[in-house]
N, C-alpha and C. Protein backbone atom coordinates (compact mmCIF):
# COMPACT_ATOMS: atom_id res chain seq x y z
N UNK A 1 23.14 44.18 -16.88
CA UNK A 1 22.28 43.07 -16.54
C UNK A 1 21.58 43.31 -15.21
N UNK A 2 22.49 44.09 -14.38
CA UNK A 2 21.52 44.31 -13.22
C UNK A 2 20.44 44.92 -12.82
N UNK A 3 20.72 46.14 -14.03
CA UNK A 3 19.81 47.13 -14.33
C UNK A 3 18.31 46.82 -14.88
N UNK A 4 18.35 45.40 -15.88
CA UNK A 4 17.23 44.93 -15.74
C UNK A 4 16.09 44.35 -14.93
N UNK A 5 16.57 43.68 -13.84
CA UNK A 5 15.82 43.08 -13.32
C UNK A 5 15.07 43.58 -12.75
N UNK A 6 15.36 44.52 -12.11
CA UNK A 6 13.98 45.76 -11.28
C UNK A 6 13.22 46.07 -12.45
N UNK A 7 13.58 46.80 -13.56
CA UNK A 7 12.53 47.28 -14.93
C UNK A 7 11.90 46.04 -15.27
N UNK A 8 12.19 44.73 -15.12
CA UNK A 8 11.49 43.87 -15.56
C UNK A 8 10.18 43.43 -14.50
N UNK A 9 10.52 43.62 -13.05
CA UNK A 9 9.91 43.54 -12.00
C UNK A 9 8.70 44.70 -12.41
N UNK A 10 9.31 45.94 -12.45
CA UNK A 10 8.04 47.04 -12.54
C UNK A 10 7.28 46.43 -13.65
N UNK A 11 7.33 46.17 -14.60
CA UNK A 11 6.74 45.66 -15.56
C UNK A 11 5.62 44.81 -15.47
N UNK A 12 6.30 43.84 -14.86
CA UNK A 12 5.13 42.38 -14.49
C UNK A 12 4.16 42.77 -13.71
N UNK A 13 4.64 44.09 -12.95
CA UNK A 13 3.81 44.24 -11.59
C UNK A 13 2.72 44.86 -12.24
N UNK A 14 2.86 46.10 -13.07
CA UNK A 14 2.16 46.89 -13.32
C UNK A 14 1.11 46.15 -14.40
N UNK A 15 1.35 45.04 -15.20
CA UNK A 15 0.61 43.88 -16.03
C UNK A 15 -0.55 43.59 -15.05
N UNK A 16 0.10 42.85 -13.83
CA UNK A 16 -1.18 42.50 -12.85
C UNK A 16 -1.99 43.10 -12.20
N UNK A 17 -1.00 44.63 -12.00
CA UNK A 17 -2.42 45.33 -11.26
C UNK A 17 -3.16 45.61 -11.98
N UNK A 18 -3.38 45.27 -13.67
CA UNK A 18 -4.13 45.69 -14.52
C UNK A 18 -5.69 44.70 -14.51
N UNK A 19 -5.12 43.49 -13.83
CA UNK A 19 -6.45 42.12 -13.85
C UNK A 19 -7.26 42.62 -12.83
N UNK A 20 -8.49 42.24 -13.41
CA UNK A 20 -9.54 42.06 -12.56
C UNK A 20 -10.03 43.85 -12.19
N UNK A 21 -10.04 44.42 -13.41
CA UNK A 21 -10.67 45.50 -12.83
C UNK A 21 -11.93 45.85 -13.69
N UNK A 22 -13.16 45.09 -13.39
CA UNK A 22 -14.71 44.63 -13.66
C UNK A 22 -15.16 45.94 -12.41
N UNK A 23 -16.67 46.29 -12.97
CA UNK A 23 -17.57 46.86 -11.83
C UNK A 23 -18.31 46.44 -11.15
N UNK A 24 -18.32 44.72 -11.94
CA UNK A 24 -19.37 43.73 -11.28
C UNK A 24 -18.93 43.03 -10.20
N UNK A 25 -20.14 42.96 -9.30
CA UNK A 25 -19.79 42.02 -8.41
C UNK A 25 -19.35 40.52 -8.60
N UNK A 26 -18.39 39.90 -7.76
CA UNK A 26 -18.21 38.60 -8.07
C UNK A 26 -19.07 37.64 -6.98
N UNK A 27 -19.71 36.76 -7.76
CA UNK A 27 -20.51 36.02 -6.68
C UNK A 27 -20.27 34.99 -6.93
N UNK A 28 -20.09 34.39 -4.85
CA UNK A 28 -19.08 33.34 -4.73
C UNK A 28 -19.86 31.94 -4.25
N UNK A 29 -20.44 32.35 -3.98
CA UNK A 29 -21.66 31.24 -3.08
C UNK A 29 -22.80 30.38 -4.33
N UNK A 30 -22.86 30.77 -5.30
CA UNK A 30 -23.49 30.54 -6.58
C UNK A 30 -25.13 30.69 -6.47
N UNK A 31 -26.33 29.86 -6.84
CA UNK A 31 -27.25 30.27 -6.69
C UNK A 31 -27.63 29.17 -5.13
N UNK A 32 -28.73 29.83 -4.58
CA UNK A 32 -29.14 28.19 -3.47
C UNK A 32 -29.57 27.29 -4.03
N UNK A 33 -29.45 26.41 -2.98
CA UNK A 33 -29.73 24.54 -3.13
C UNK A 33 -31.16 24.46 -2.83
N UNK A 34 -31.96 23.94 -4.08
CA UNK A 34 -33.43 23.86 -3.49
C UNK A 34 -33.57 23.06 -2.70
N UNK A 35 -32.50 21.37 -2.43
CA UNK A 35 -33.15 20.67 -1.68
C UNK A 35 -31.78 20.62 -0.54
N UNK A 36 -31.39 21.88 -0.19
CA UNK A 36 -30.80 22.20 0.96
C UNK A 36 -31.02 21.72 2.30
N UNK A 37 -32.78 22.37 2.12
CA UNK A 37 -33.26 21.65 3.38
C UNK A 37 -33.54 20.28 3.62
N UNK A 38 -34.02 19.95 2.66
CA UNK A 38 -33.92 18.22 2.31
C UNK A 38 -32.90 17.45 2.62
N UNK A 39 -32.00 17.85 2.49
CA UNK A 39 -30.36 16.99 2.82
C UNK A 39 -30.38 16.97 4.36
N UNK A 40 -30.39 18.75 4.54
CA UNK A 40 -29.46 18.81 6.09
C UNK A 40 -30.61 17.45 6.96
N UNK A 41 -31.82 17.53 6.79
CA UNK A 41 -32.49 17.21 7.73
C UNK A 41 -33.10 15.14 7.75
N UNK A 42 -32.82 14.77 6.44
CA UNK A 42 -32.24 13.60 5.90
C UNK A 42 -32.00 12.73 7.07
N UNK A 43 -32.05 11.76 7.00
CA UNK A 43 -31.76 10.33 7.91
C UNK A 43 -30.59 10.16 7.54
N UNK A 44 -29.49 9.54 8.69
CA UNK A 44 -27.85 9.33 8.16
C UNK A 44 -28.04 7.94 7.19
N UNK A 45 -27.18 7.84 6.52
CA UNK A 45 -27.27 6.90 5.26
C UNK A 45 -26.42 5.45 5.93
N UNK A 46 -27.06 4.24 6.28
CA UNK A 46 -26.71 3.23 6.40
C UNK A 46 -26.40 2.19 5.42
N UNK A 47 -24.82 1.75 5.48
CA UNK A 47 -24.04 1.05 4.21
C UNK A 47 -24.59 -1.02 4.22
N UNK A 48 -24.58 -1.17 3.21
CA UNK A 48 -25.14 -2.10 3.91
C UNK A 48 -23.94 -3.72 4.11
N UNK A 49 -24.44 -4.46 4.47
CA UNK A 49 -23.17 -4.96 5.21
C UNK A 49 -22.36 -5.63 4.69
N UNK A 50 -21.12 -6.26 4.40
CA UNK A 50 -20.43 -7.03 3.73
C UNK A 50 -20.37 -8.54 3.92
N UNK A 51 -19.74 -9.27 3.12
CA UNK A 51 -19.50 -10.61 3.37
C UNK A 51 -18.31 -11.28 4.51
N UNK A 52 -18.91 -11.51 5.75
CA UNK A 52 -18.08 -12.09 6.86
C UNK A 52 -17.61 -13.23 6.48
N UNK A 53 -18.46 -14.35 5.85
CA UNK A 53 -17.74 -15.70 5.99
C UNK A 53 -18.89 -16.09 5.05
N UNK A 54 -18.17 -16.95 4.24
CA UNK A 54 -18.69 -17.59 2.98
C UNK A 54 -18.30 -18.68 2.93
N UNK A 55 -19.21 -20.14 2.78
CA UNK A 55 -18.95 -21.60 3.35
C UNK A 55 -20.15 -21.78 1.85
N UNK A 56 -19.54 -23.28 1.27
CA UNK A 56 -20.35 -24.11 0.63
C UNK A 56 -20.53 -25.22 1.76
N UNK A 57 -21.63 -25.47 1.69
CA UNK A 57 -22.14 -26.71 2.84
C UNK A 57 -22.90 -27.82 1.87
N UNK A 58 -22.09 -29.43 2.59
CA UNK A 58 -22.58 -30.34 1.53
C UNK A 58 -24.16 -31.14 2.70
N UNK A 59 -25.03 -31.40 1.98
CA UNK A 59 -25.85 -31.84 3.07
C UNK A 59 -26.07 -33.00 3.37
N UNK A 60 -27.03 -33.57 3.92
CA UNK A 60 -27.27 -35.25 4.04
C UNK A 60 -27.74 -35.35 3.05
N UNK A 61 -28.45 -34.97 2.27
CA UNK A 61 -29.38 -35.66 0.96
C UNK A 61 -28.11 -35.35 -0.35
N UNK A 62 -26.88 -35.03 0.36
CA UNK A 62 -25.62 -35.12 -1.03
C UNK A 62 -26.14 -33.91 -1.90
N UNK A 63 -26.94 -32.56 -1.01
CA UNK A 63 -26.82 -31.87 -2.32
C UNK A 63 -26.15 -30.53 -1.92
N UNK A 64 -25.27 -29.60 -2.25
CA UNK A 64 -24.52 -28.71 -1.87
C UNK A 64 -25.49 -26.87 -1.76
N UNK A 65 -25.48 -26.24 -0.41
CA UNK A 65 -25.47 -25.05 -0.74
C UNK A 65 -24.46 -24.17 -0.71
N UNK A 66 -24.64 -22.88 -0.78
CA UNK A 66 -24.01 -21.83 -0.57
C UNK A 66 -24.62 -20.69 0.33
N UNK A 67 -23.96 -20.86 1.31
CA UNK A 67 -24.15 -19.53 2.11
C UNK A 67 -23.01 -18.23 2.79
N UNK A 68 -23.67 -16.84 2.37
CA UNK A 68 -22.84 -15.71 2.34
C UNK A 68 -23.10 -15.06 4.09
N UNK A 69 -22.58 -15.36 5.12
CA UNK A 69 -22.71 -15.02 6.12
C UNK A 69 -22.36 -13.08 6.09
N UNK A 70 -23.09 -12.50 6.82
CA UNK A 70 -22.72 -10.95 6.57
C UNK A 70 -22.46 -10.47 7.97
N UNK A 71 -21.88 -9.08 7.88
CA UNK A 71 -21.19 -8.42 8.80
C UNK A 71 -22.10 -8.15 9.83
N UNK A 72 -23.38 -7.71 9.74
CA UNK A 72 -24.40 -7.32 10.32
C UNK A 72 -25.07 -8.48 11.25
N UNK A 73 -24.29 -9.49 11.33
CA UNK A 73 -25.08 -11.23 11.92
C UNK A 73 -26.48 -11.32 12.01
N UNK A 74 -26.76 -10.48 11.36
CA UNK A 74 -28.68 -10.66 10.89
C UNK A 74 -28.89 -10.97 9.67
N UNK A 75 -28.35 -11.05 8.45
CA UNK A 75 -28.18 -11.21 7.05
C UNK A 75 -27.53 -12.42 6.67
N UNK A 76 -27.80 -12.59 5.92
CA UNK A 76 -27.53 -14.04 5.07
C UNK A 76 -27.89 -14.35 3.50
N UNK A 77 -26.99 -14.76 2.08
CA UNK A 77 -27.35 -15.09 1.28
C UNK A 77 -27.07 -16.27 1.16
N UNK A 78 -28.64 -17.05 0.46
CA UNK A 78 -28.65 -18.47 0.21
C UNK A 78 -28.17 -18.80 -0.84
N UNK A 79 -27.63 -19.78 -1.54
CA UNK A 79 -27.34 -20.22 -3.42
C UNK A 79 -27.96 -21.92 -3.36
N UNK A 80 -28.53 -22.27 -4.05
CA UNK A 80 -28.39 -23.21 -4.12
C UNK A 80 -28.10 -24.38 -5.34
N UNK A 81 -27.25 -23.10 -6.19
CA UNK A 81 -26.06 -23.14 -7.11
C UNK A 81 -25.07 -22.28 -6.82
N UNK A 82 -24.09 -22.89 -7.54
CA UNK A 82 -22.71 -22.18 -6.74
C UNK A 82 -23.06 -20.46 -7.82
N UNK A 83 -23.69 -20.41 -8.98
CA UNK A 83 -23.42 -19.11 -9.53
C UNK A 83 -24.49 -18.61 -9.54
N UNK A 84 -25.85 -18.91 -8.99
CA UNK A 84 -27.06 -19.20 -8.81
C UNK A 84 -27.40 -17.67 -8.06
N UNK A 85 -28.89 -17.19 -8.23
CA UNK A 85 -29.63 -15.92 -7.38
C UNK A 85 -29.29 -15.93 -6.02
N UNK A 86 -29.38 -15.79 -5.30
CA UNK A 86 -29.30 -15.83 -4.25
C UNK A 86 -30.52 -15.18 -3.43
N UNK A 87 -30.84 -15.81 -2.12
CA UNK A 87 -32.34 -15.71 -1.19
C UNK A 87 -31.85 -15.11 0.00
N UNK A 88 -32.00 -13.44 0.06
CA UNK A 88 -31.58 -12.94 1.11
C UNK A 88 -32.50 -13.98 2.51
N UNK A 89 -31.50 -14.36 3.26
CA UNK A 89 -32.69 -14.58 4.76
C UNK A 89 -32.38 -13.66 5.93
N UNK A 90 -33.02 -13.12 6.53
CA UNK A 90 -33.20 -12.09 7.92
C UNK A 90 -33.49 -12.87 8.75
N UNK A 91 -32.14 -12.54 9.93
CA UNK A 91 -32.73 -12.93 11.38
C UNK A 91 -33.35 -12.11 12.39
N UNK A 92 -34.28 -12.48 12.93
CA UNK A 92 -34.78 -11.09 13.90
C UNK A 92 -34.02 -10.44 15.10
N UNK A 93 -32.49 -11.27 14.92
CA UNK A 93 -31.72 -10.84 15.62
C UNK A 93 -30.66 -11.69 16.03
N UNK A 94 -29.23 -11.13 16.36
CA UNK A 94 -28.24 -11.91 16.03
C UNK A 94 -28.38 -13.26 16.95
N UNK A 95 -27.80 -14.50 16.06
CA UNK A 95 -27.96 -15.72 17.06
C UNK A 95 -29.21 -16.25 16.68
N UNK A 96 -30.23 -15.80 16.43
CA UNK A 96 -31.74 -16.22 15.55
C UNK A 96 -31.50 -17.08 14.47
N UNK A 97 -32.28 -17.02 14.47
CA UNK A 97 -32.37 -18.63 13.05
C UNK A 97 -32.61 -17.40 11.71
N UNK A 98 -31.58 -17.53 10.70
CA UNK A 98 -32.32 -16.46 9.36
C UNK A 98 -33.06 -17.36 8.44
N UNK A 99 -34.33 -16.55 8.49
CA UNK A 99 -35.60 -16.99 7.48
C UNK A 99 -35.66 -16.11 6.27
N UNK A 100 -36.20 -16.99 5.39
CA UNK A 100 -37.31 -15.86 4.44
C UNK A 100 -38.75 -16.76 3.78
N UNK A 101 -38.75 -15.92 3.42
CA UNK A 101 -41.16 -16.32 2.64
C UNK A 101 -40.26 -17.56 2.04
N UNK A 102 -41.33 -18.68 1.24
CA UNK A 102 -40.87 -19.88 0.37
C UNK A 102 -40.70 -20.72 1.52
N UNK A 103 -39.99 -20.59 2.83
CA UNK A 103 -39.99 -22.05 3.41
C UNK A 103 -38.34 -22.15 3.30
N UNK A 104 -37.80 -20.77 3.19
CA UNK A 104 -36.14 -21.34 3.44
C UNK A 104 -35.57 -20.89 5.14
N UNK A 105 -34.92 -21.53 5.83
CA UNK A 105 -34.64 -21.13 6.90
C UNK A 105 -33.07 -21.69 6.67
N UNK A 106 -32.25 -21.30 7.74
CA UNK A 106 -31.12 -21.50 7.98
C UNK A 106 -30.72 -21.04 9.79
N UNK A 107 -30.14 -22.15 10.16
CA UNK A 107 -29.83 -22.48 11.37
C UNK A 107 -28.31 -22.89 12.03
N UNK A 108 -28.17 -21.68 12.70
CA UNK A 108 -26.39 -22.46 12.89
C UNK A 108 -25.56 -21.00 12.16
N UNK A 109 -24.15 -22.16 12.08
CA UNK A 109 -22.87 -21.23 11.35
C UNK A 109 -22.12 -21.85 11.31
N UNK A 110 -20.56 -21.16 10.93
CA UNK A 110 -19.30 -21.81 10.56
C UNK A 110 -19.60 -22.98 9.87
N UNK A 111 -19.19 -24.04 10.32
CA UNK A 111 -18.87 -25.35 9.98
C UNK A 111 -20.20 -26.14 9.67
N UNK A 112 -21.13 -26.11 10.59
CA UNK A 112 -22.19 -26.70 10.70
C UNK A 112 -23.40 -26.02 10.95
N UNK A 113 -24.96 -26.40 9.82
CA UNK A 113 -25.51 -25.27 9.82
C UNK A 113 -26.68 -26.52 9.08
N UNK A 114 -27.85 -26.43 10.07
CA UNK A 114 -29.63 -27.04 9.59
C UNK A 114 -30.42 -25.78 9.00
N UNK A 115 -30.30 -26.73 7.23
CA UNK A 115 -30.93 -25.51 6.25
C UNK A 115 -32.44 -26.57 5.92
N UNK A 116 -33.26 -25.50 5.76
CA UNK A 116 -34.73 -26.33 5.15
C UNK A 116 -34.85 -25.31 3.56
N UNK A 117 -35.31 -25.83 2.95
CA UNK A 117 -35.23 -25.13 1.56
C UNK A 117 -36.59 -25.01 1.30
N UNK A 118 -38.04 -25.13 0.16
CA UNK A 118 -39.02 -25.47 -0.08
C UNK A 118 -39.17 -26.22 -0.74
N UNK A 119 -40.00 -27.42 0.33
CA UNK A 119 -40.40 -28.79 -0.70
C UNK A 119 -39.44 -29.87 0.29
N UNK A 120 -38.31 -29.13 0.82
CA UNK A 120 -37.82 -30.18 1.57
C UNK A 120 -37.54 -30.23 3.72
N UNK A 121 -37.67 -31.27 3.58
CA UNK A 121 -37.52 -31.27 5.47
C UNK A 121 -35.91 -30.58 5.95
N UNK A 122 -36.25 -30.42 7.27
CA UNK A 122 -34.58 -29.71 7.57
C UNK A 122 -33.51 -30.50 7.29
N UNK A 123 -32.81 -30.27 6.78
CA UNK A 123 -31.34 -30.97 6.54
C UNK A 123 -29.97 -30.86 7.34
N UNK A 124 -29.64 -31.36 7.32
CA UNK A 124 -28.39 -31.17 8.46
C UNK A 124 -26.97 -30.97 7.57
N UNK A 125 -26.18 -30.23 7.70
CA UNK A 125 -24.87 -29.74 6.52
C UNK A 125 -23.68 -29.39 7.23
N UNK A 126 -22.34 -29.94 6.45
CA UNK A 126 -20.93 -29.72 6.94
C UNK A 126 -20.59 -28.76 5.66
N UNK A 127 -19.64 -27.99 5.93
CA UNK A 127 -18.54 -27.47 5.26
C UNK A 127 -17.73 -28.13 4.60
């Protein structure tokens, strides 16, 4: 039994030095990237922001929105159904009032927050 294990060793060995004996070159790098240069030189990719704080607000005229406060404190989604599209508004900067086209603005945060919609005057709203 002992006598095998070396003859079995030469064996296996001499199996493998048998692989891989091609005349061709192996190429490892594959072909180039046409838009190689396109990437490296690319603008870094900005994620865009998540949901910070999400409040239904009931208003004076008794009618309820929804607003999606975002990470970025310049962003904002409006609902004015709870399962409803939603009206991105942009502030021109954090602490700004977020607007958009139509006549929707939104003013404030947390708890308390003066929304104007289109068609109606500013409203005043609790959580």
């Amino acid at each position: 039994m002992k006598y095998y294990l070396p003859l079995i060793s030469a064996m296996a060995l001499s199996l493998l030095s048998a692989c891989n004996n091609n005349d061709e070159p192996e190429v490892v790098g594959g072909p180039a990237d046409p838009m190689a240069e396109k990437l490296a030189n690319a603008a870094p990719i900005e994620l865009p922001p998540s949901v910070k704080e999400s409040h239904q607000y009931r208003c004076k005229d008794n009618s309820l929105i929804f607003v999606d406060f975002m990470s970025d404190d310049k962003t904002a989604n409006l609902r004015t159904e709870k399962n409803g599209s939603p009206t991105k508004l942009v502030a021109a900067e954090p602490g700004k009032p977020f607007t958009a086209d139509g006549g929707y603005s939104v003013e404030g945060g947390g708890k308390q927050i003066t929304a104007t919609l289109p068609g109606k005057s500013a409203l005043s709203c609790k959580a």
